[in-house]
Protein backbone atom coordinates (compact mmCIF):
# COMPACT_ATOMS: atom_id res chain seq x y z
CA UNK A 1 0.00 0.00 0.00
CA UNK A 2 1.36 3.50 -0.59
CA UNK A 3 1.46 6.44 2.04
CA UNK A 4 0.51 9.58 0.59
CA UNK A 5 3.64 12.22 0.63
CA UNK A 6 4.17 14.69 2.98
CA UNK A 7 4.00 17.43 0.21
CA UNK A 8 0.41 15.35 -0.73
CA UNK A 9 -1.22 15.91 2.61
CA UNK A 10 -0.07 19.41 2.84
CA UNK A 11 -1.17 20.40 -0.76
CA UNK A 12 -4.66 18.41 0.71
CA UNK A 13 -4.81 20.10 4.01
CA UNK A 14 -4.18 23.67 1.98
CA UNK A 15 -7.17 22.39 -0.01
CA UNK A 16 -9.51 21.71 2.92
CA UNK A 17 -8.75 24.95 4.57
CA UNK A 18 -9.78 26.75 1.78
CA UNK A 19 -12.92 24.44 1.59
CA UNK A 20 -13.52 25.75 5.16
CA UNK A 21 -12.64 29.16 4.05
CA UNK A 22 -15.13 29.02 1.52
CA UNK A 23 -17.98 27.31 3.71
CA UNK A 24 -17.42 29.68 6.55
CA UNK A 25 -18.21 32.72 3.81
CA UNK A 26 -21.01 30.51 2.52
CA UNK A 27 -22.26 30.01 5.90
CA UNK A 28 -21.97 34.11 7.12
CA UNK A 29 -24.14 35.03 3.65
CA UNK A 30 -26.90 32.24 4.97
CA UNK A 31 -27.38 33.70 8.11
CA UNK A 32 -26.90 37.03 6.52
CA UNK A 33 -30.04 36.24 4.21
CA UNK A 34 -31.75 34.85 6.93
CA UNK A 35 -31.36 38.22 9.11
CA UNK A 36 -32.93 40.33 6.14
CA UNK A 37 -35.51 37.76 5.90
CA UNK A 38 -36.59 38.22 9.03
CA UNK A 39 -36.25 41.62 9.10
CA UNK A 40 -38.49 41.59 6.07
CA UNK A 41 -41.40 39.07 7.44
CA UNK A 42 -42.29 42.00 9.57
CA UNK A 43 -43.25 44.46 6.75
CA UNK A 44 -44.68 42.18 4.52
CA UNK A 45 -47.44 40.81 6.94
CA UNK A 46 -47.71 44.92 7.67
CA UNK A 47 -48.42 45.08 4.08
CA UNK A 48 -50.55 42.03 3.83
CA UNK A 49 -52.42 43.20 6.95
CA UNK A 50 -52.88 46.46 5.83
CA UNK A 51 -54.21 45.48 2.42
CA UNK A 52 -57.01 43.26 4.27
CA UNK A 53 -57.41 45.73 6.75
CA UNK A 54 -58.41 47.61 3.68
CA UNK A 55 -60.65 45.61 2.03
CA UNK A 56 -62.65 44.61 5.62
CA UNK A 57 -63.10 48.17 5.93
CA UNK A 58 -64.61 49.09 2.38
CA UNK A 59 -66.93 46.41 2.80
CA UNK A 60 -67.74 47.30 6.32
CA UNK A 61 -68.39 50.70 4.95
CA UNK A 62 -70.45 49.38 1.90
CA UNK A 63 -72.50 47.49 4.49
CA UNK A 64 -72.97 50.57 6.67
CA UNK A 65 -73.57 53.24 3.98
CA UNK A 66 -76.80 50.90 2.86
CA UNK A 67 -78.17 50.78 6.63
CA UNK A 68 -77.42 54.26 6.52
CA UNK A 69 -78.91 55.18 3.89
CA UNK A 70 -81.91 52.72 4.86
CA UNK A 71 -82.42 54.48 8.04
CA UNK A 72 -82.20 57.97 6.74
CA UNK A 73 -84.70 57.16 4.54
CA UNK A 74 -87.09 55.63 7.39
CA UNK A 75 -86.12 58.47 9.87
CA UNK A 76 -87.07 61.32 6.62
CA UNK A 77 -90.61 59.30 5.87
CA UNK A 78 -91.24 59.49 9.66
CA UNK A 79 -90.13 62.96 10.17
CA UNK A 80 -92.27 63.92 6.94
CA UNK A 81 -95.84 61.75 8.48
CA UNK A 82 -95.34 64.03 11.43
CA UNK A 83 -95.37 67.09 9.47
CA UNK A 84 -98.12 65.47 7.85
CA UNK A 85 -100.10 65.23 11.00
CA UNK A 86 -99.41 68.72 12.41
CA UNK A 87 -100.16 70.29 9.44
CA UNK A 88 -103.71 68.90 9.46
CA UNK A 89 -103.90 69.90 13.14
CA UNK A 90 -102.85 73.70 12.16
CA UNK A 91 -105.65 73.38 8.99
CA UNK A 92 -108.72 72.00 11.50
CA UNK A 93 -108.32 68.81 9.28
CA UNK A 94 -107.03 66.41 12.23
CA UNK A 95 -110.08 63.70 12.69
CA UNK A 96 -108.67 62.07 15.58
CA UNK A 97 -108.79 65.33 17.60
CA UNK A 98 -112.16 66.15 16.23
CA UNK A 99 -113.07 62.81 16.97
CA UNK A 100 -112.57 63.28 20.55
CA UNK A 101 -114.56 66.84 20.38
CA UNK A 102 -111.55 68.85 20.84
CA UNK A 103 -111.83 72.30 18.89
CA UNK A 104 -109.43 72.57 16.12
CA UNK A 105 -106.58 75.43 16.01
CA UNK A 106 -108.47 77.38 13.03
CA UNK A 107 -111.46 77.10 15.09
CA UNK A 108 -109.39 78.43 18.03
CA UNK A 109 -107.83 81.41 16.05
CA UNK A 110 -111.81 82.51 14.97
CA UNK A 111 -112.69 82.46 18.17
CA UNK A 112 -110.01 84.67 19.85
CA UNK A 113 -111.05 87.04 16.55
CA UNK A 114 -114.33 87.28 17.07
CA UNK A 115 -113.69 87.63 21.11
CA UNK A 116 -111.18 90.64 20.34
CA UNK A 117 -114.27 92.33 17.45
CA UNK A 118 -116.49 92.13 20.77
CA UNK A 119 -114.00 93.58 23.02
CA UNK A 120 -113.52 96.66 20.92
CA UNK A 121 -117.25 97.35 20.42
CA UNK A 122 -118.01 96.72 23.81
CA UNK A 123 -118.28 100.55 25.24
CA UNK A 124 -116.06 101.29 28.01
């Protein structure tokens, strides 16, 4: 069997050291690249989470603009019924009140008149 020369296993020792060289350069870029991809996770999930956070909102918004809208539209048709109703209570044309003999706001207004005509004419 033959022994490997001296000049052999130092020409293959030089050779591994530089393998080791090279791997410990290899291995400092990994972990480098691993750092800045962890450093990155961070502001991508921002990014993701702030796109979603997005899009939940506009639909959240597109949900609550219709039940806004829906209720404004109740609330006006209410508000506009009770207009309704006290108008016909300032024109005498309210039947509930009527109903219940109570004299209407017209009548009320002719009455104070025609008390105020007999006031004057009344000598003093």
């Amino acid at each position: 069997m033959n022994q490997p020369s001296i000049e052999d296993l130092a020409r293959e020792r030089e050779q591994l050291q530089a393998d080791i060289r090279e791997a410990h350069g290899v291995l400092k870029d990994l972990r480098q690249a691993i750092k800045e991809a962890r450093q990155e996770i961070p502001r991508l999930m921002a990014d993701k989470v702030s796109e979603q956070m997005q899009t939940r909102v506009a639909e959240g918004l597109d949900a609550y603009k219709g039940s806004l809208d829906e209720a404004i539209e109740q609330s006006t048709a209410r508000v506009m019924e009770r207009f309704d109703t006290l108008a016909a209570m300032l024109m005498g044309e309210d039947k509930s009140s009527r109903r219940r003999g109570e004299t209407s706001i017209p009548d009320l207004f002719k009455t104070a008149a025609a008390l105020q005509r007999a006031e004057r004419r009344r000598p003093r």
